[in-house]
Protein backbone atom coordinates (compact mmCIF):
# COMPACT_ATOMS: atom_id res chain seq x y z
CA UNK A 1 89.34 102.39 96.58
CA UNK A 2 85.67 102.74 96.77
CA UNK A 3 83.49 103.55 100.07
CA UNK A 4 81.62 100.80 101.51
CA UNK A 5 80.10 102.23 104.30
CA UNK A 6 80.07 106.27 104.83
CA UNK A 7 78.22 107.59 108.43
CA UNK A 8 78.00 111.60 108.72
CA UNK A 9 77.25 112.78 111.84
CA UNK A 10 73.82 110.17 112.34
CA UNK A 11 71.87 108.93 115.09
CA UNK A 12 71.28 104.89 115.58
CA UNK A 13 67.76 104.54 117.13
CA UNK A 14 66.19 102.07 118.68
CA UNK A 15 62.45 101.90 119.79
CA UNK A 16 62.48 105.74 118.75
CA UNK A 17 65.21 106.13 121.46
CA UNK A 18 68.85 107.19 120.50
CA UNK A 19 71.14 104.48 120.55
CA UNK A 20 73.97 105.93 119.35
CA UNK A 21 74.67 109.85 118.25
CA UNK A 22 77.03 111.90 116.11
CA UNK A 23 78.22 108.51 113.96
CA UNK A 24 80.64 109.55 111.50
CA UNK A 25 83.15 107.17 110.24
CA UNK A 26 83.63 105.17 106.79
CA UNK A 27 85.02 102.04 105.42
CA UNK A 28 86.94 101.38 102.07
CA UNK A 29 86.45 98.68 99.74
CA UNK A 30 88.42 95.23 101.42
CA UNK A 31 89.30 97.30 104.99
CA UNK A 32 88.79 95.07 107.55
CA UNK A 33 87.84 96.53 110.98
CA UNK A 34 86.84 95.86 114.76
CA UNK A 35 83.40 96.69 116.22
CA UNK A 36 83.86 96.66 120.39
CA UNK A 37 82.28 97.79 123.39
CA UNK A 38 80.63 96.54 126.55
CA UNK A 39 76.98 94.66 126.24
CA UNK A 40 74.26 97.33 125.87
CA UNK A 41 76.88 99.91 123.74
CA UNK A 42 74.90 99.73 120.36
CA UNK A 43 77.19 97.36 118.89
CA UNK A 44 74.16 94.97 116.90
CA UNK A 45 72.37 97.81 116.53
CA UNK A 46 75.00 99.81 114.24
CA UNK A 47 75.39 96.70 112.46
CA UNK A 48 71.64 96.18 111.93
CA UNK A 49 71.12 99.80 110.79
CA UNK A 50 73.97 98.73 108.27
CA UNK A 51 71.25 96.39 106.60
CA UNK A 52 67.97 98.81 107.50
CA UNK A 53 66.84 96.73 110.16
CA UNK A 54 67.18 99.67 112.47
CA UNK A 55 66.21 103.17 111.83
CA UNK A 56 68.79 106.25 111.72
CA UNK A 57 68.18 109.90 111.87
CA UNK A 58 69.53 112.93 110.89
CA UNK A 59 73.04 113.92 109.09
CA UNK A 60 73.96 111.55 106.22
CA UNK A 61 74.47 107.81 106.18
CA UNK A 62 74.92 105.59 102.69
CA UNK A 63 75.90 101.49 102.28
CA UNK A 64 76.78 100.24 98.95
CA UNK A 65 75.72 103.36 97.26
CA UNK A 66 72.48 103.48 99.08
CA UNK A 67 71.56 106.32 101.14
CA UNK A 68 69.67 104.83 103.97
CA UNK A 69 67.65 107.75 105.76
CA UNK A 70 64.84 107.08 104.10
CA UNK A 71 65.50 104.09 102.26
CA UNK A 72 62.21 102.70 100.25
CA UNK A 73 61.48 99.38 101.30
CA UNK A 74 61.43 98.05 98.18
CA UNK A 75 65.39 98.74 97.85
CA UNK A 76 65.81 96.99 101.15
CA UNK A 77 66.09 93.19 99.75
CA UNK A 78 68.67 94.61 97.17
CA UNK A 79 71.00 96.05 99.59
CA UNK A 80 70.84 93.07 101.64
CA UNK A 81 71.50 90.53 98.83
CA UNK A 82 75.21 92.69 98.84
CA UNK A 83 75.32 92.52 102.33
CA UNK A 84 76.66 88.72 103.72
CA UNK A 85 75.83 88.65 107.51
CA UNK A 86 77.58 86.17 110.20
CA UNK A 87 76.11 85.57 113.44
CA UNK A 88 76.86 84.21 116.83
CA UNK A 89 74.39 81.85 117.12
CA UNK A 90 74.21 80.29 113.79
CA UNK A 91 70.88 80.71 112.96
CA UNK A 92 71.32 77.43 110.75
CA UNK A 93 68.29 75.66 109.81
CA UNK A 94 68.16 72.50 112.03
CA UNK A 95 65.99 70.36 110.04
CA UNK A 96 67.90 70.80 106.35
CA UNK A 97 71.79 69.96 105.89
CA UNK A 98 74.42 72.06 104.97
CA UNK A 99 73.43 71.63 101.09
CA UNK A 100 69.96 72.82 101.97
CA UNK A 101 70.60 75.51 104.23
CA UNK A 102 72.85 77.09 101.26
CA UNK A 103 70.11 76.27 98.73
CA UNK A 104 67.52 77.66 100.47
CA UNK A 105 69.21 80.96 100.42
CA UNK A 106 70.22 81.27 97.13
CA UNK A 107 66.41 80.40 96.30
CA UNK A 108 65.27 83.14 97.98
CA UNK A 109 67.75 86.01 96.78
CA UNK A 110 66.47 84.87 93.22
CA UNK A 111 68.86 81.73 91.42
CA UNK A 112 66.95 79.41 89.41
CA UNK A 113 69.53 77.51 87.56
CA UNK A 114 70.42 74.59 89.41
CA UNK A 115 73.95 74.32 88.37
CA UNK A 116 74.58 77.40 89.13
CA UNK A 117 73.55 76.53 92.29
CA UNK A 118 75.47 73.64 93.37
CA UNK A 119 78.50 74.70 91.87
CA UNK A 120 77.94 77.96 93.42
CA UNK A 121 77.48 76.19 97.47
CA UNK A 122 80.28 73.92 96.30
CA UNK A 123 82.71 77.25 95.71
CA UNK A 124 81.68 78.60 98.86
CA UNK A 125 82.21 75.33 101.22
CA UNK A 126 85.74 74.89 99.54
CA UNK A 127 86.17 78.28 100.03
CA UNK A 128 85.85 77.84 103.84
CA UNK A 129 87.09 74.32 104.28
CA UNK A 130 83.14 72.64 104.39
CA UNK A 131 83.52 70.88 100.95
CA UNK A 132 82.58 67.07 102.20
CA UNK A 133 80.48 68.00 104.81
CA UNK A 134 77.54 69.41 102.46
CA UNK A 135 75.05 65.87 103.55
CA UNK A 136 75.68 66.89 107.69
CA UNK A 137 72.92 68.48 109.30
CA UNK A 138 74.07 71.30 111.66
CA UNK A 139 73.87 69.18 114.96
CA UNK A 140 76.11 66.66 113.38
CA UNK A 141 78.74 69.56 113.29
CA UNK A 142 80.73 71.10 115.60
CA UNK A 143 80.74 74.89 116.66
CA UNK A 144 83.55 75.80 114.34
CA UNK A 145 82.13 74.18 111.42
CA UNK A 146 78.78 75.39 111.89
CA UNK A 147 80.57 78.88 111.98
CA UNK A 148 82.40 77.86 108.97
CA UNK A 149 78.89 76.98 107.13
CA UNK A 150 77.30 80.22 108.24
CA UNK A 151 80.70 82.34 106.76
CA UNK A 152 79.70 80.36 103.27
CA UNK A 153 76.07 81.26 103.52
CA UNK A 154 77.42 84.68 103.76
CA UNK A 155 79.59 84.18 100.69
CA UNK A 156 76.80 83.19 98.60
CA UNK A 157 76.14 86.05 96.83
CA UNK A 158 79.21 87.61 96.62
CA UNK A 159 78.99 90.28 98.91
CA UNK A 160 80.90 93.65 99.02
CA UNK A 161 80.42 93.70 102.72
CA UNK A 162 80.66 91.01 105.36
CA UNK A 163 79.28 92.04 108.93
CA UNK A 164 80.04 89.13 111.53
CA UNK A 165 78.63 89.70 114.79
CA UNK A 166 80.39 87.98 117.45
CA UNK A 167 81.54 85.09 115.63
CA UNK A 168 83.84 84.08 117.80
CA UNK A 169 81.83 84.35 120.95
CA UNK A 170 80.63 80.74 121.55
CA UNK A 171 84.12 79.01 119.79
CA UNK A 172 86.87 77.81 122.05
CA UNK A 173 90.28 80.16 121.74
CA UNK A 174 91.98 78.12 118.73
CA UNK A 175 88.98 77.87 116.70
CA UNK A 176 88.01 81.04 117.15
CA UNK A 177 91.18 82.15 115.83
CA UNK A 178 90.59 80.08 112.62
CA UNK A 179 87.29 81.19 111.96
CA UNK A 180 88.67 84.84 112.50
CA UNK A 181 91.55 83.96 109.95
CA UNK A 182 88.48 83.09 107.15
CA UNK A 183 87.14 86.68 108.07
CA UNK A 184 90.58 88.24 107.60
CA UNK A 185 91.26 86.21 104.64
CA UNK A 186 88.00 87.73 102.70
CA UNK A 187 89.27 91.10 103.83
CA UNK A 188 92.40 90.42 101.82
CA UNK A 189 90.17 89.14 98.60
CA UNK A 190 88.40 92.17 98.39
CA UNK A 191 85.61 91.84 100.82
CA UNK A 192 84.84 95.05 103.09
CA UNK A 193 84.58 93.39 107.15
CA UNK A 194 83.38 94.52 110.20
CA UNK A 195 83.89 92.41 113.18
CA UNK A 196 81.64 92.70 116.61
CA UNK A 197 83.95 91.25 119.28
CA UNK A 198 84.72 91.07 123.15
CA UNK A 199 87.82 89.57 122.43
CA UNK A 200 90.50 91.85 123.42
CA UNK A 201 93.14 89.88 122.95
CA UNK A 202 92.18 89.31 119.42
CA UNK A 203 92.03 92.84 118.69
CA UNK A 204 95.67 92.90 120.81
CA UNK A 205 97.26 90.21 119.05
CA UNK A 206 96.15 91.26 115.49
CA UNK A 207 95.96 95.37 115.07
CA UNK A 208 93.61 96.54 112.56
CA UNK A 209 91.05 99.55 112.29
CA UNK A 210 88.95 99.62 115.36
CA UNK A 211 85.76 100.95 115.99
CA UNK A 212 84.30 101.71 120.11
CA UNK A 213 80.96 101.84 121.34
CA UNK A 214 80.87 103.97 124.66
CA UNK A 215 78.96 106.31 126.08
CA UNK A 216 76.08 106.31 123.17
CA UNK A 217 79.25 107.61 120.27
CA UNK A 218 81.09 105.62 118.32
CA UNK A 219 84.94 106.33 118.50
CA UNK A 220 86.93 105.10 116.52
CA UNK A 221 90.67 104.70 116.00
């Protein structure tokens, strides 16, 4: 299977200061994996040097074929549009409904056609269990099916690579555990995952590669 993600020996910074140090570890093509450790352990920020928000120094570190120390800025918006990205908090647009919130991103990672469009947000909704609820806008939803909409947006473009930062964090236990099962379920379909989470039990209940934050390394397991 092919390497996702491949760390060799690299620092995370952060505001020029080290975040994390030594990271070495690498992730195949549909592994699905934990991310843990306490508040303040570098969790976001390994994720978000994932997508070159963050910087990283030394040794060797390369996403999707992309070596990242270094990384032009011009290849930044290309390694993103292969990167689908779930977050705690949403981060819907309030004002536009499901149908919009989809559209607008597939406008601005470069569709035209608008068939492809629409059948391409109608795909991803099915895909997720969101397929009549394309006219609600996001405070017409509840916090599981906003999560659901926000795994579709990260569908969109097909990505090799799903990160999902605590999206479980703000769900109550049994919906959390369905919007985990989507995650797991795009694991199975191909689709490389890392998942940030406090939730022990989860990781407990459902054994899979784990990665630790502590004591600014990342261990992993």
């Amino acid at each position: 299977m092919a390497k996702i993600i491949e760390y060799n020996d690299v620092e995370v910074l952060r505001k020029e200061l080290v975040v994390l140090k030594h990271v070495s570890f690498s992730l195949e093509e549909g592994e699905f994996a934990y991310l843990i450790g306490r508040v303040g352990s570098g969790k976001s920020s390994l994720m978000k040097s994932m997508y070159a928000e963050i910087p990283l120094s030394g040794g060797h570190a390369n996403v999707l074929g992309r070596e990242l120390i270094g990384i032009r800025r011009k290849e930044i918006p290309m390694l993103r549009r292969e990167i689908g990205i779930v977050f705690q908090d949403f981060q819907l647009l309030t004002d536009r409904t499901v149908q919009q919130n989809l559209e607008f991103v597939l406008n601005a990672t470069g569709w035209r056609d608008r068939t492809d469009k629409e059948n391409r947000i109608e795909q991803c909704l099915r895909q997720v269990g969101m397929e009549n609820k394309s006219y609600k806008l996001p405070h017409e939803l509840s916090g599981g099916e906003q999560q659901r909409v926000v795994i579709a947006r990260a569908l969109l473009n097909k990505p090799r690579l799903i990160l999902a930062d605590e999206p479980t964090g703000n769900l109550d236990p049994e919906t959390g555990q369905q919007i985990f099962a989507l995650l797991r379920r795009c694991a199975e379909e191909g689709t490389a995952v890392i998942m940030a989470t406090h939730n022990l039990a989860l990781v407990e209940q459902y054994p899979a590669r784990t990665l630790r934050c502590e004591a600014k390394a990342l261990h992993t397991s």
